[in-house]
C-alpha atoms as a PDB file:
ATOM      1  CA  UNK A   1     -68.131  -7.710 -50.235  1.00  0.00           C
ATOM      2  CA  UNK A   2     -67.596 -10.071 -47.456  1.00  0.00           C
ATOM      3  CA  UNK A   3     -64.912 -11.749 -49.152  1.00  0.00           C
ATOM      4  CA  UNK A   4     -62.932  -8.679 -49.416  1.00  0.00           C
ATOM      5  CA  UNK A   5     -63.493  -7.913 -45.760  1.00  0.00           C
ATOM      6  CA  UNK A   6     -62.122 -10.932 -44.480  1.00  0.00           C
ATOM      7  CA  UNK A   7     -59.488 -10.903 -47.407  1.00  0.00           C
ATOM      8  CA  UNK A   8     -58.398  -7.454 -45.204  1.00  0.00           C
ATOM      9  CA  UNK A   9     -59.002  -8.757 -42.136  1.00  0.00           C
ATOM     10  CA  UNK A  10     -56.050 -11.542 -42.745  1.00  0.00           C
ATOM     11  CA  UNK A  11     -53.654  -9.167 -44.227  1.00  0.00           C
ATOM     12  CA  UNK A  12     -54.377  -6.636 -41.374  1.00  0.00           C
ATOM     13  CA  UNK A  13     -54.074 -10.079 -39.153  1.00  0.00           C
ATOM     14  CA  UNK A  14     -50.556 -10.763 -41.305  1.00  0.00           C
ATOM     15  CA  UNK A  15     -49.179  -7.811 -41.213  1.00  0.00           C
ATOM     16  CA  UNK A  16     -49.931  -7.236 -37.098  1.00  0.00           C
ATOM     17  CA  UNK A  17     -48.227 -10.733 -37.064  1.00  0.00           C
ATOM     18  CA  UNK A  18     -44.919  -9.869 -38.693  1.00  0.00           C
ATOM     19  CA  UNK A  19     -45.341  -6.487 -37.128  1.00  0.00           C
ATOM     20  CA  UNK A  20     -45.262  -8.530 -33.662  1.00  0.00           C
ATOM     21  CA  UNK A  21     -43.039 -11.120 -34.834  1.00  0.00           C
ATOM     22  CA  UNK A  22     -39.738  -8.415 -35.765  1.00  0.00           C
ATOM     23  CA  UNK A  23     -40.314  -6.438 -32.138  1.00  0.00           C
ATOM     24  CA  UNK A  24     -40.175  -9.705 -30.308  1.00  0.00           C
ATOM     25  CA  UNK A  25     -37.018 -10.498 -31.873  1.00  0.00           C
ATOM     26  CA  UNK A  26     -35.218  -7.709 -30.916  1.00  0.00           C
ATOM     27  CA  UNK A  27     -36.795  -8.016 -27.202  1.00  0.00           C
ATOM     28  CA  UNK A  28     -35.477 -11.359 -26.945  1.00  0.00           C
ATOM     29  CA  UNK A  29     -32.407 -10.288 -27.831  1.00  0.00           C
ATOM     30  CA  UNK A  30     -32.308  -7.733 -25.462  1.00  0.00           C
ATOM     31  CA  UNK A  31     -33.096  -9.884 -22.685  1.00  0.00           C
ATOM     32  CA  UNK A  32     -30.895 -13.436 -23.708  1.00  0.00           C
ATOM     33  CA  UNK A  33     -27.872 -11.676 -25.132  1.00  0.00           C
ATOM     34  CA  UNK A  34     -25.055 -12.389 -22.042  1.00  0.00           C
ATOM     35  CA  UNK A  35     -21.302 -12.296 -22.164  1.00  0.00           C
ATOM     36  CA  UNK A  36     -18.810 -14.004 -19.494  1.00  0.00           C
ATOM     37  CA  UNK A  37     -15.231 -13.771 -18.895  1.00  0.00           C
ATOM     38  CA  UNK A  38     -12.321 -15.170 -16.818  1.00  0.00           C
ATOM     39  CA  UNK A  39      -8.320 -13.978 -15.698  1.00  0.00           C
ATOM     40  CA  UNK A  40      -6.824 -12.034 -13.942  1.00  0.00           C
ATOM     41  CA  UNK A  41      -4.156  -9.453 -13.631  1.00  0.00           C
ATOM     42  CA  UNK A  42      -1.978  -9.204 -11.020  1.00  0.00           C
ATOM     43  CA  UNK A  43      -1.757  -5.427  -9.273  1.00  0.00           C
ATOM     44  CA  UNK A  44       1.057  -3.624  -7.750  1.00  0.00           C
ATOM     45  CA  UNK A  45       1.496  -0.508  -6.148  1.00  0.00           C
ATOM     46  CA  UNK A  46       4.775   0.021  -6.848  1.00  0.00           C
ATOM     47  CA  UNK A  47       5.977   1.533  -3.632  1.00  0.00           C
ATOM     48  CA  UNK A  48       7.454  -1.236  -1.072  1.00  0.00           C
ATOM     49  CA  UNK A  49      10.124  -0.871   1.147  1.00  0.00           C
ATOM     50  CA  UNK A  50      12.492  -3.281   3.446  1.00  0.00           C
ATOM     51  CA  UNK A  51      14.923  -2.509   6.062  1.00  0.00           C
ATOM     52  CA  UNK A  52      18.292  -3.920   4.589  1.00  0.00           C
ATOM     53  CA  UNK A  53      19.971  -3.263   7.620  1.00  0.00           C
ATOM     54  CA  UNK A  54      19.782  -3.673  11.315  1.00  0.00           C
ATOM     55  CA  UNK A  55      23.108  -3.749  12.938  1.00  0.00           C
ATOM     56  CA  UNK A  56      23.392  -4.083  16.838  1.00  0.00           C
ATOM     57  CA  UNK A  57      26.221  -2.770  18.584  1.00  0.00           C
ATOM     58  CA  UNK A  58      25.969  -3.374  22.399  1.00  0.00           C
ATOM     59  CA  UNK A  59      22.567  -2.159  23.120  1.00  0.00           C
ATOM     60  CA  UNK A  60      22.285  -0.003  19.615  1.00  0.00           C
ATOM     61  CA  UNK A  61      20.560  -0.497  16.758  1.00  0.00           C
ATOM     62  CA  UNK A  62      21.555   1.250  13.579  1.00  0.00           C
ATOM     63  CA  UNK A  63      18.371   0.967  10.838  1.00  0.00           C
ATOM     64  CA  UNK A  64      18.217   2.172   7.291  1.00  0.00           C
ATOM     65  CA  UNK A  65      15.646   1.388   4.643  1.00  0.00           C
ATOM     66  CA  UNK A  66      15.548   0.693   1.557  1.00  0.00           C
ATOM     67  CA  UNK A  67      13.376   1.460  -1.461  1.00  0.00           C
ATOM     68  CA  UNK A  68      12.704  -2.080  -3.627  1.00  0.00           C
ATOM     69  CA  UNK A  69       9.638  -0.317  -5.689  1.00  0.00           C
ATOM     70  CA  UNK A  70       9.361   1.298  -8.631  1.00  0.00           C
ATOM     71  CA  UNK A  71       8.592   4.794  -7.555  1.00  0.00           C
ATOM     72  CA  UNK A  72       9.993   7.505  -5.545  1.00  0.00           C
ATOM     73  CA  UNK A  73       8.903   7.813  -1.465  1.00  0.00           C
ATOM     74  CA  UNK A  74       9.201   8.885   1.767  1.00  0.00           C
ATOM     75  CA  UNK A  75       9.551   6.486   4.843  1.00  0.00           C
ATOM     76  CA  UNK A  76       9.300   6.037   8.576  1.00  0.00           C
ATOM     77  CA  UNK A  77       9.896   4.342  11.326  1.00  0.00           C
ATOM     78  CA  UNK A  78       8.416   3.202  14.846  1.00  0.00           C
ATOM     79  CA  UNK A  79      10.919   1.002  17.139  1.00  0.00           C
ATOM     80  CA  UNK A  80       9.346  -0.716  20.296  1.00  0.00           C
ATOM     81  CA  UNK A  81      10.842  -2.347  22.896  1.00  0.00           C
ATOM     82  CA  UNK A  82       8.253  -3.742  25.564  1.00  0.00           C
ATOM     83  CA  UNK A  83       7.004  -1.262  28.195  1.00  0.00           C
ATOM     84  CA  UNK A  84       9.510  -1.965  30.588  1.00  0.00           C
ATOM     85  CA  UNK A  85      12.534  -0.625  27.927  1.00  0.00           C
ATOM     86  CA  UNK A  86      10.706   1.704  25.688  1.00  0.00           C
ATOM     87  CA  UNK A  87      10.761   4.580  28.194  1.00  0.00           C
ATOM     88  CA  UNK A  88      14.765   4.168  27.653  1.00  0.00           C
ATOM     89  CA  UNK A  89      15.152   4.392  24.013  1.00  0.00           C
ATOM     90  CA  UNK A  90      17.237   7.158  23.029  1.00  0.00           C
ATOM     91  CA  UNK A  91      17.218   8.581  19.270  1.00  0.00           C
ATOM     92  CA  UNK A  92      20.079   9.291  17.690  1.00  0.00           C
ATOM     93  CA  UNK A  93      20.446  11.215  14.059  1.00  0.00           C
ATOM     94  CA  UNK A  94      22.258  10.481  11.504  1.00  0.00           C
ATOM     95  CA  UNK A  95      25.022  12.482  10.300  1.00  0.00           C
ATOM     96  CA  UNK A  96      23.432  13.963   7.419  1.00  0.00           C
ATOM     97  CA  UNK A  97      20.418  14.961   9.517  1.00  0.00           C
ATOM     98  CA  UNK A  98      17.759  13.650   7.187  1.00  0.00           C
ATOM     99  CA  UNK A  99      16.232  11.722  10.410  1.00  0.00           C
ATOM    100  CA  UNK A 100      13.919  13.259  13.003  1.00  0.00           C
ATOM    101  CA  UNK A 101      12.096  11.764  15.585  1.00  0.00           C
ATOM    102  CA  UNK A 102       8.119  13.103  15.549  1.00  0.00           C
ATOM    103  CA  UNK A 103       5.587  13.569  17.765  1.00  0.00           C
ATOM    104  CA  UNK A 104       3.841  10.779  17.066  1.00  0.00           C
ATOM    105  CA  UNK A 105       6.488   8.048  17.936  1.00  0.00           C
ATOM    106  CA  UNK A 106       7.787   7.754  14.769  1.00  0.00           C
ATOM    107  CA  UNK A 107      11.041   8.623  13.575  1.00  0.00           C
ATOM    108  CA  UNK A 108      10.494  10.481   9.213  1.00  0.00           C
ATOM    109  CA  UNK A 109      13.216  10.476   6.631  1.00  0.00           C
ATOM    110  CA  UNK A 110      13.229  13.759   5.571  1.00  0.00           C
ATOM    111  CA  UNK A 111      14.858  12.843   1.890  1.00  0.00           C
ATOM    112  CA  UNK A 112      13.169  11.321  -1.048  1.00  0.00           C
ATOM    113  CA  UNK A 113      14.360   7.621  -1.113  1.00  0.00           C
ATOM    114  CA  UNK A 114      14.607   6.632  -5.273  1.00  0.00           C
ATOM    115  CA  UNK A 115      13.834   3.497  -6.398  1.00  0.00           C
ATOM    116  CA  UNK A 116      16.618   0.947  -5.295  1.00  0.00           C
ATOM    117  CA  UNK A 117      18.054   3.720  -2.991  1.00  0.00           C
ATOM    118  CA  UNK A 118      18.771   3.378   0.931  1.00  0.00           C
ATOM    119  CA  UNK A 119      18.132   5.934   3.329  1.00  0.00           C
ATOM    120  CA  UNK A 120      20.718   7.255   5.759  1.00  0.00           C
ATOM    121  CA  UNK A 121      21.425   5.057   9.063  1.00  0.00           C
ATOM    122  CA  UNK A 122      19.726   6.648  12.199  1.00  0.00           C
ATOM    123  CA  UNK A 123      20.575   4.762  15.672  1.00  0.00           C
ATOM    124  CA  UNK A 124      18.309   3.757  18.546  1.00  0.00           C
ATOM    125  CA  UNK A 125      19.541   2.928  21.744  1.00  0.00           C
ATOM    126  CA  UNK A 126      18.436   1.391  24.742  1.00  0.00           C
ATOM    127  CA  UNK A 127      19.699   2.945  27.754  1.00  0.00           C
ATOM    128  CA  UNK A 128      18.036   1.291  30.860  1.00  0.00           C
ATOM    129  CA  UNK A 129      19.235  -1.968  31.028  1.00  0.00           C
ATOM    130  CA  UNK A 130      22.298  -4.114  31.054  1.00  0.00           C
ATOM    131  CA  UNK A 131      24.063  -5.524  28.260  1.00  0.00           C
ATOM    132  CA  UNK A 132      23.236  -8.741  29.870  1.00  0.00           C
ATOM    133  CA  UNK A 133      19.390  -8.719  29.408  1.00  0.00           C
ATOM    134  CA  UNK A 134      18.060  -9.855  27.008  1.00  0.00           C
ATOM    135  CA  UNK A 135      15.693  -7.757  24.610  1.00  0.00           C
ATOM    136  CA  UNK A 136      13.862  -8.184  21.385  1.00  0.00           C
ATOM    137  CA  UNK A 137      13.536  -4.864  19.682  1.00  0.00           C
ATOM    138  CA  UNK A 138      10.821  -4.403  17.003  1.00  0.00           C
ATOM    139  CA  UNK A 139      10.930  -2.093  13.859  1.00  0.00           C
ATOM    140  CA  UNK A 140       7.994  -1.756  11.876  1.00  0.00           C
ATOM    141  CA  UNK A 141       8.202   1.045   8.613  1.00  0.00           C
ATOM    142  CA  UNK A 142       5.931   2.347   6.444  1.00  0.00           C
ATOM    143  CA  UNK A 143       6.178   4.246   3.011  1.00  0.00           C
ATOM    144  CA  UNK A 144       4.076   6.541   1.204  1.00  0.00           C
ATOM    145  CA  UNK A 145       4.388   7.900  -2.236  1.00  0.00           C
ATOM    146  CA  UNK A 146       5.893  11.462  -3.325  1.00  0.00           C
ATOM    147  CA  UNK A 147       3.221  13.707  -3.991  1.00  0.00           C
ATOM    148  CA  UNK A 148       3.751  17.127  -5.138  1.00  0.00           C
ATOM    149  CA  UNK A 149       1.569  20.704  -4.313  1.00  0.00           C
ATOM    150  CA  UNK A 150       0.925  22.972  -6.932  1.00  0.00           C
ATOM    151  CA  UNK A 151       4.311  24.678  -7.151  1.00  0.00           C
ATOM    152  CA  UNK A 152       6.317  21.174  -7.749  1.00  0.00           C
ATOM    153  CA  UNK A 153       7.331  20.893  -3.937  1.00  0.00           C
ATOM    154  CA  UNK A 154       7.144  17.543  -2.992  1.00  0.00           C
ATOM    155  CA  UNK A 155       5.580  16.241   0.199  1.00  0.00           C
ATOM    156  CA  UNK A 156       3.895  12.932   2.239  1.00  0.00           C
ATOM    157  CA  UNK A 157       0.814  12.740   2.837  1.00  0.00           C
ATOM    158  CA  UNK A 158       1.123   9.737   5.504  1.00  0.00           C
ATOM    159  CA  UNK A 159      -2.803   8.880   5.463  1.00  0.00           C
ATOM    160  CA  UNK A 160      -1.852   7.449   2.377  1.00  0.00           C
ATOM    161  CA  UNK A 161       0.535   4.269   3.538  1.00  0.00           C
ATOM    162  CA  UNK A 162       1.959   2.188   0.079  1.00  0.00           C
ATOM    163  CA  UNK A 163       3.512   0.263   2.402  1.00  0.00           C
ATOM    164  CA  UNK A 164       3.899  -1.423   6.228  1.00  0.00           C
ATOM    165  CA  UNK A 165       5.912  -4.446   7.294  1.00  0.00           C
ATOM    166  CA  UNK A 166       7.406  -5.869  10.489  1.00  0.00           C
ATOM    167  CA  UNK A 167      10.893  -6.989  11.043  1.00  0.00           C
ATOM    168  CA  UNK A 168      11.987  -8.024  14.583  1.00  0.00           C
ATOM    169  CA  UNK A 169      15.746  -8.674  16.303  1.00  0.00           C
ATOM    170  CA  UNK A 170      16.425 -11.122  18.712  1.00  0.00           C
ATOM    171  CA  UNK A 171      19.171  -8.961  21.108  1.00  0.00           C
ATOM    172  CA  UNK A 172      22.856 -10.678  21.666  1.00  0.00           C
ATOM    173  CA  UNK A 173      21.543 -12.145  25.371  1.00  0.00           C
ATOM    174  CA  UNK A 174      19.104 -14.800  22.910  1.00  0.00           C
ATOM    175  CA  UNK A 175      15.704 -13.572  23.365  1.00  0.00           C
ATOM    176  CA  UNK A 176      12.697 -15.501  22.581  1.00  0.00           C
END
């Protein structure tokens, strides 16, 4: 009788064993299985923009912009001239009337600008000094993708920037 005790005993010991022995295995898998990677992928928004042109006439400055992105967008403008000029710079639309200064010192584009496509030329002037001074205006523009409301009437939402860049002009008298 004791033999066939202890002959149970070690297959009950066996079987716990293998038992044991297949749940490990899967554990350890669990626990060393690991997988790594490397790359990358360059990103891009789609929407930039440039100013193409900046013509100065006397003390004017005639600014468009242009769309170089792959999607559709709306665009605007701040021009500063140092606190001693910027009191004098006078806004003036362009023909079409797609330009209009806001309330927030910036001047909006009120046209969709297509990819590749140039906005309208708007003028700024500065009106308080001579042509003899010497100035450095500064434009900086922004863009912002088209979005559309719920009835297919596209609009800006301008907490939403694609885009912002800096371009500066050193006026006829040199500058710095």
């Amino acid at each position: 009788m004791k033999k066939s005790f202890n002959k149970k005993l070690c297959l009950a010991a066996a079987a716990l064993t293998l038992t044991a022995g297949v749940s490990v295995g899967s554990a350890m898998a669990y626990f060393t299985t690991y997988a790594t990677t490397s790359g990358g992928a360059a990103i891009s928004l789609g929407s930039t923009t440039v100013i193409p042109q900046e013509e100065v006439v006397g003390m004017e400055k005639r600014i468009s912009v242009k769309n170089t992105g792959d999607y559709e967008c709306f665009v605007r403008v701040k021009v500063f001239a140092g606190d001693k000029y910027q009191p004098g710079l006078v806004f003036t639309p362009d023909e079409a009337g797609t330009w209009s200064q806001g309330d927030d010192g910036y001047y909006y584009c009120s046209e969709i600008i297509p990819p590749g496509g140039v906005s309208e030329t708007f003028r700024v002037k500065i009106d308080t000094m001579d042509s003899e001074d010497d100035f450095n205006v500064i434009v900086i523009q922004e863009c912002t993708a088209v979005l559309y409301d719920e009835k297919g009437n596209p609009y800006a939402d301008w907490t939403r920037i694609a885009d912002s860049s800096e371009e500066s002009y050193q006026g006829e008298g040199g500058g710095e």
